[in-house]
Protein backbone atom coordinates (compact mmCIF):
# COMPACT_ATOMS: atom_id res chain seq x y z
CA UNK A 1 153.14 128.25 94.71
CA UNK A 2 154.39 127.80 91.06
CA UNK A 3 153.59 131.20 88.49
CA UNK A 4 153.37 130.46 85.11
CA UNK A 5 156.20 131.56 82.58
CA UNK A 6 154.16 133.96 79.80
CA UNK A 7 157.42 133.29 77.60
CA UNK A 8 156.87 129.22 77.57
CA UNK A 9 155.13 127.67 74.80
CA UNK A 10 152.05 125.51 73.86
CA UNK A 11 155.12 123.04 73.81
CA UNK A 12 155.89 123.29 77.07
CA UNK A 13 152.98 123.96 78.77
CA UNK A 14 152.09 119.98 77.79
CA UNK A 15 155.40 118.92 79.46
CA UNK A 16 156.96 118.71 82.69
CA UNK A 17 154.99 120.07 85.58
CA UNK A 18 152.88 122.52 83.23
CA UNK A 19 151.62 119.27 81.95
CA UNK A 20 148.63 118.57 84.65
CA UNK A 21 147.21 121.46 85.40
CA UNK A 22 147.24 122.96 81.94
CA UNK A 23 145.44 119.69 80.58
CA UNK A 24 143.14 119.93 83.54
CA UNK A 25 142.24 123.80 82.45
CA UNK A 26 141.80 122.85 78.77
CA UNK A 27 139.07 119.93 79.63
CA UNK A 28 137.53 121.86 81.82
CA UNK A 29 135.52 124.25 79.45
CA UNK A 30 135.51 121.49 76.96
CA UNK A 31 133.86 118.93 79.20
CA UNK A 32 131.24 121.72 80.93
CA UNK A 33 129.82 122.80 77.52
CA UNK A 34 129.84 119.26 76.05
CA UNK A 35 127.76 118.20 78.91
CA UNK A 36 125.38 121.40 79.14
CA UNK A 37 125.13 121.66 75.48
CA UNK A 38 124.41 117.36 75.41
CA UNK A 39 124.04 115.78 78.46
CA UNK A 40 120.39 117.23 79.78
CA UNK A 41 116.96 116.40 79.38
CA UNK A 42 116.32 118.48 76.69
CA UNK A 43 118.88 116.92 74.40
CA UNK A 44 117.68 113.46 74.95
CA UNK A 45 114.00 114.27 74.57
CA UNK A 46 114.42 116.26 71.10
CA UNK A 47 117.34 113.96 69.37
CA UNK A 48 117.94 110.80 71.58
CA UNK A 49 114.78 109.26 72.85
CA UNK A 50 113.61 108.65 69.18
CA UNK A 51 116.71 107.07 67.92
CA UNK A 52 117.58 105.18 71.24
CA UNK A 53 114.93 105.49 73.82
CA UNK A 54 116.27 104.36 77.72
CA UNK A 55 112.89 104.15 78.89
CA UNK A 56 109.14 103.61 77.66
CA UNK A 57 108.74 107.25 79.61
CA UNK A 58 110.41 110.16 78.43
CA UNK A 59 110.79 112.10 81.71
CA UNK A 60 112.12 108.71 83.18
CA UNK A 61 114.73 108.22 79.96
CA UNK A 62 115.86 111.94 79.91
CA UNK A 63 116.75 111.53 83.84
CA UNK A 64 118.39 108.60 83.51
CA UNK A 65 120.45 110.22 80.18
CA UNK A 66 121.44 113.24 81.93
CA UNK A 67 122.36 111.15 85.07
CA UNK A 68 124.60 108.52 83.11
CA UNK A 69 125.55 111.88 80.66
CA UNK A 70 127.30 113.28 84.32
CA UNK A 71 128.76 109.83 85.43
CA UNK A 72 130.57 109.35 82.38
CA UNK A 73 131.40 112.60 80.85
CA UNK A 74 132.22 114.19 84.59
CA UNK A 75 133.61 111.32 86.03
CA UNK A 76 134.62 108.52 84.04
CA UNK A 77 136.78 109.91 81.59
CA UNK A 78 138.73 112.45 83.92
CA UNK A 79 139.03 109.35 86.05
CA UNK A 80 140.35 107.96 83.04
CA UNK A 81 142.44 109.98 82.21
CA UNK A 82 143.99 110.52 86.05
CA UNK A 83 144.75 106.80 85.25
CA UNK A 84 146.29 106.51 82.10
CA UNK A 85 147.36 109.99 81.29
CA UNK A 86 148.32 111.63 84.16
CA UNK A 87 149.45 108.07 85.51
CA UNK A 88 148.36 109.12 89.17
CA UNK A 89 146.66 106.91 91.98
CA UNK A 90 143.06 107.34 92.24
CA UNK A 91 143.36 108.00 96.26
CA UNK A 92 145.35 110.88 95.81
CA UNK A 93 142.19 112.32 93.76
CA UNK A 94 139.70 111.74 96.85
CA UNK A 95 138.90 108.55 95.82
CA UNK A 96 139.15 106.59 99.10
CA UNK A 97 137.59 106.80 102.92
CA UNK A 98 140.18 109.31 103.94
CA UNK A 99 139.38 111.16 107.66
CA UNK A 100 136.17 109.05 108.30
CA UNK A 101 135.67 109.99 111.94
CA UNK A 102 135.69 113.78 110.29
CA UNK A 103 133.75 113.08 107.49
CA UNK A 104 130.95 110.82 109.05
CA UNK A 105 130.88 113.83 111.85
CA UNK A 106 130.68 116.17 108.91
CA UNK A 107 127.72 114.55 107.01
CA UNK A 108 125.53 113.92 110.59
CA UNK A 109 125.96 118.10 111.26
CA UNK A 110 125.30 118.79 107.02
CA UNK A 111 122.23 116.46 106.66
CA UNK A 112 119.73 118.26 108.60
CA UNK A 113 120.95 121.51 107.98
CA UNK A 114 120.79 120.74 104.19
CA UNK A 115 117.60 118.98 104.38
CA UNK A 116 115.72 121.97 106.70
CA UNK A 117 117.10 124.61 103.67
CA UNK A 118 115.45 122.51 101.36
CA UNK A 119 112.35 123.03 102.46
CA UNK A 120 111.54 126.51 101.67
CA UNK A 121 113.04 126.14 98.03
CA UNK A 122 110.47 123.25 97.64
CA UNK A 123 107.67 125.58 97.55
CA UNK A 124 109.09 128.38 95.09
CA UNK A 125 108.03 128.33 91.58
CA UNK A 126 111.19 128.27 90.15
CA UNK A 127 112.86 125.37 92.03
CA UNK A 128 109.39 123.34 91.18
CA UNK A 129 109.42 124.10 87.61
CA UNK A 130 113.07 122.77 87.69
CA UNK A 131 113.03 120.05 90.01
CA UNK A 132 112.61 116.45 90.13
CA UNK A 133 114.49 116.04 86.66
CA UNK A 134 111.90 113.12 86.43
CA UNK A 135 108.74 114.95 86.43
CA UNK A 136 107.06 111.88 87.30
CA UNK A 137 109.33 110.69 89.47
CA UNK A 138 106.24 110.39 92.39
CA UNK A 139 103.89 108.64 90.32
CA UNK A 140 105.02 105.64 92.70
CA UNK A 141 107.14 104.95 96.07
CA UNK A 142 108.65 102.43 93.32
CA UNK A 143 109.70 104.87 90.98
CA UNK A 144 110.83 107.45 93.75
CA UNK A 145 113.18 105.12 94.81
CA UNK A 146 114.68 104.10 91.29
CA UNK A 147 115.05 108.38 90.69
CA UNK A 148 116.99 108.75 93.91
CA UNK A 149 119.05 105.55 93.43
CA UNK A 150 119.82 106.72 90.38
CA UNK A 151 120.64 110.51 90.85
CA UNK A 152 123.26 109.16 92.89
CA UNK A 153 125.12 108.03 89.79
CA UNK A 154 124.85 112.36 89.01
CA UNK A 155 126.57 113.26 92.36
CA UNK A 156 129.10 110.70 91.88
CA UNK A 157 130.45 112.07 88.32
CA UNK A 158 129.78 116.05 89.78
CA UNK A 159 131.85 115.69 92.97
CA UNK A 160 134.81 113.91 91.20
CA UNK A 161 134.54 116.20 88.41
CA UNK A 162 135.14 119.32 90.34
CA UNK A 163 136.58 118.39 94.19
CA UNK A 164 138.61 115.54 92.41
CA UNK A 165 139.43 116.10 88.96
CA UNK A 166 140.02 120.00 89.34
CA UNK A 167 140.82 120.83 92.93
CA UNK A 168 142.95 118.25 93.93
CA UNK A 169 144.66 118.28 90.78
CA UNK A 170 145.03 121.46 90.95
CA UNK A 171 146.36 122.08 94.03
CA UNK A 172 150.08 121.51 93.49
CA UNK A 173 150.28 123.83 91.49
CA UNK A 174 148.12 127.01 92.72
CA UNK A 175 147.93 125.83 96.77
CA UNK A 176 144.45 124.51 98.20
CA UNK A 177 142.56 127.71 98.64
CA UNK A 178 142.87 128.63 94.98
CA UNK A 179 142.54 125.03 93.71
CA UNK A 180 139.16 125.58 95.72
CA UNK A 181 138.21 128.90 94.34
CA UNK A 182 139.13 127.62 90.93
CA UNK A 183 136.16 125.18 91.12
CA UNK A 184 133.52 127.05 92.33
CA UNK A 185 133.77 129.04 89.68
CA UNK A 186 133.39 126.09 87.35
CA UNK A 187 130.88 124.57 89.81
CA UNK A 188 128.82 128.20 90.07
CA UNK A 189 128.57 128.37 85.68
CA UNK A 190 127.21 125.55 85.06
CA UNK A 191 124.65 126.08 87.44
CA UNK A 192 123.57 129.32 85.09
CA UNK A 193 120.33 128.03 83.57
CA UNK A 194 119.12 126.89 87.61
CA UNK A 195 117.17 129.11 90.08
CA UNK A 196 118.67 131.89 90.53
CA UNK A 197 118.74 130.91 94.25
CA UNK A 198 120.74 127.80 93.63
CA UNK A 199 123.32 129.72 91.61
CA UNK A 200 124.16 132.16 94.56
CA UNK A 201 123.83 129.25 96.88
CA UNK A 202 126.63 127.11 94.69
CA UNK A 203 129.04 129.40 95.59
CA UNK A 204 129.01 128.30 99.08
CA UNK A 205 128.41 124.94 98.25
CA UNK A 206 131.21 124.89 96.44
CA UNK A 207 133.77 126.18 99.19
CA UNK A 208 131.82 124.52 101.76
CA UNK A 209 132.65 120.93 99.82
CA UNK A 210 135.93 121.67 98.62
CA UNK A 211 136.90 122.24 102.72
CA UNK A 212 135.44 118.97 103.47
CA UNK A 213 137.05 117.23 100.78
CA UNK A 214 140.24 118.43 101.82
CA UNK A 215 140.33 117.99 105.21
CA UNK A 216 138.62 114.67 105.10
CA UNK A 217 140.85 113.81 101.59
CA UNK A 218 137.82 112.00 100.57
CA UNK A 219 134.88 112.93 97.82
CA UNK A 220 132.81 110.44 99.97
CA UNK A 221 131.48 112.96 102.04
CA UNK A 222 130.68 115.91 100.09
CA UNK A 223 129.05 113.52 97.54
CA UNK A 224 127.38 112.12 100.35
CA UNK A 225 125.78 115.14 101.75
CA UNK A 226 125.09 116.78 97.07
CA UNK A 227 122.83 113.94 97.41
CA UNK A 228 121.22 114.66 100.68
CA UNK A 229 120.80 117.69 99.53
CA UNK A 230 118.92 117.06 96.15
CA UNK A 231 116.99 114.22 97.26
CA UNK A 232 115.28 116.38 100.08
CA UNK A 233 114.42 119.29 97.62
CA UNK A 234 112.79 116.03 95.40
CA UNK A 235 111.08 115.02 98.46
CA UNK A 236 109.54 117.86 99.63
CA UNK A 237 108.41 118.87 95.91
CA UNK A 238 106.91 115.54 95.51
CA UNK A 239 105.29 115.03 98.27
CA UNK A 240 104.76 118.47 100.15
C-alpha cells in the first residue's frame, strides 16, 4: 500500500499516481454537502417548486428532485469524470455484471433478510415521520409504483457514488479493506439527519455492500438489494 509523502505539494498531489485518489478525496466532501445542503425535499419545496415545479404535487416533485438530485450529482458526474478525467473504463468502477452466480446468490439470501428487518422500523415513529420521501406516495397502486420505479434512479447514483466512485477508486492506493472503511464513513455522515437507527445500521450496510461489490466486482448487486431494502420499509409504512 502507497503512504503519502507530507513533503509533496498541492502540485504534486494532482499528478502522477497522487492524482486519483486525491481528486476523489477533494469531491467527496464537496459533492456530500452540495447534495445535503441542495438535493432534498426541503430545498425543492422552499426555492424550486415555485420557480420550476416537476410535478402538480409537491411531495411527488420534491421526490422526484431529490431522486434525480442523487442520480446526477452522485452518479453522473463522478461517472463523468471516471470517463474523461481520470480516463478509466467504466467496468473497472463496478459498472458491469461481474460474479453473477455470486451476486444473484447474494441478493436471493439479502432480500428477505432485508425485507423481514424492515418491518419493525416500519412501525417506529421516527422511520414514519421520515419515510416514504413521497408522503403520498400510497394515495394509489399507480403512484406506488411510479415512487419505487423512480427511487431506483436514488440507489443507482448512491451505490456508484460510494462502492464505485470512492472504493474502487480508492483501492489502489489504500488496499480494499480501507478503500471500504473509507466509504462507510462517507456513507454513515450523510445519513446524520436519518433515524438514529438507520445511522448505526449504515455502518454495516456499508461494509456489508462494499464486500459484495468487491467480490462480485459489480454495483449491480448491492444496488440491487439498497433498493430492496427501501422499498420494503415504503411498503410496510404504506400499507401496514
Amino acid at each position: 500500500m502507497n503512504r503519502f509523502d507530507q513533503s509533496i505539494s498541492l502540485k504534486g498531489l494532482l499528478s502522477g499516481e497522487y492524482r486519483k485518489p486525491t481528486i476523489i478525496l477533494l469531491l467527496t466532501p464537496f459533492l456530500l454537502t452540495v447534495f445535503r445542503y441542495y438535493g432534498t425535499k426541503a430545498f425543492y419545496v422552499d426555492y424550486v417548486s415555485s420557480v420550476f415545479p416537476l410535478a402538480s404535487d409537491p411531495e411527488l416533485g420534491g421526490a422526484l428532485y431529490a431522486f434525480a438530485a442523487a442520480f446526477l450529482l452522485l452518479g453522473i458526474l463522478p461517472l463523468l469524470i471516471v470517463r474523461f478525467v481520470f480516463k478509466e473504463s467504466l467496468s473497472s468502477y463496478g459498472v458491469r455484471l461481474g460474479d453473477s452466480a455470486f451476486g444473484w446468490k447474494t441478493v436471493l439470501i439479502l432480500a428477505p433478510i432485508f425485507i423481514l428487518s424492515t418491518l419493525p422500523s416500519s412501525r417506529m415513529s421516527s422511520f414514519l415521520a421520515e419515510y416514504p420521501i413521497n408522503a403520498h406516495a400510497g394515495s394509489s397502486p399507480g403512484m406506488f409504483t411510479l415512487h419505487l420505479c423512480t427511487y431506483l434512479f436514488y440507489y443507482m447514483g448512491w451505490e456508484f457514488f460510494f462502492r464505485g466512485f470512492m472504493q474502487f477508486g480508492l483501492r489502489s492506493t489504500f488496499g480494499d479493506w480501507y478503500a471500504i472503511l473509507i466509504q462507510v464513513i462517507a456513507s454513515c455522515l450523510v445519513h446524520i439527519g436519518k433515524p438514529d437507527g438507520e445511522i448505526f445500521t449504515s455502518i454495516l450496510g456499508g461494509v456489508v455492500w462494499g464486500i459484495i461489490a468487491f467480490r462480485s466486482r459489480s454495483l449491480l448487486y448491492g444496488m440491487v438489494t439498497h433498493w430492496i431494502l427501501g422499498a420494503s420499509l415504503d411498503f410496510f409504512v404504506v400499507y401496514l
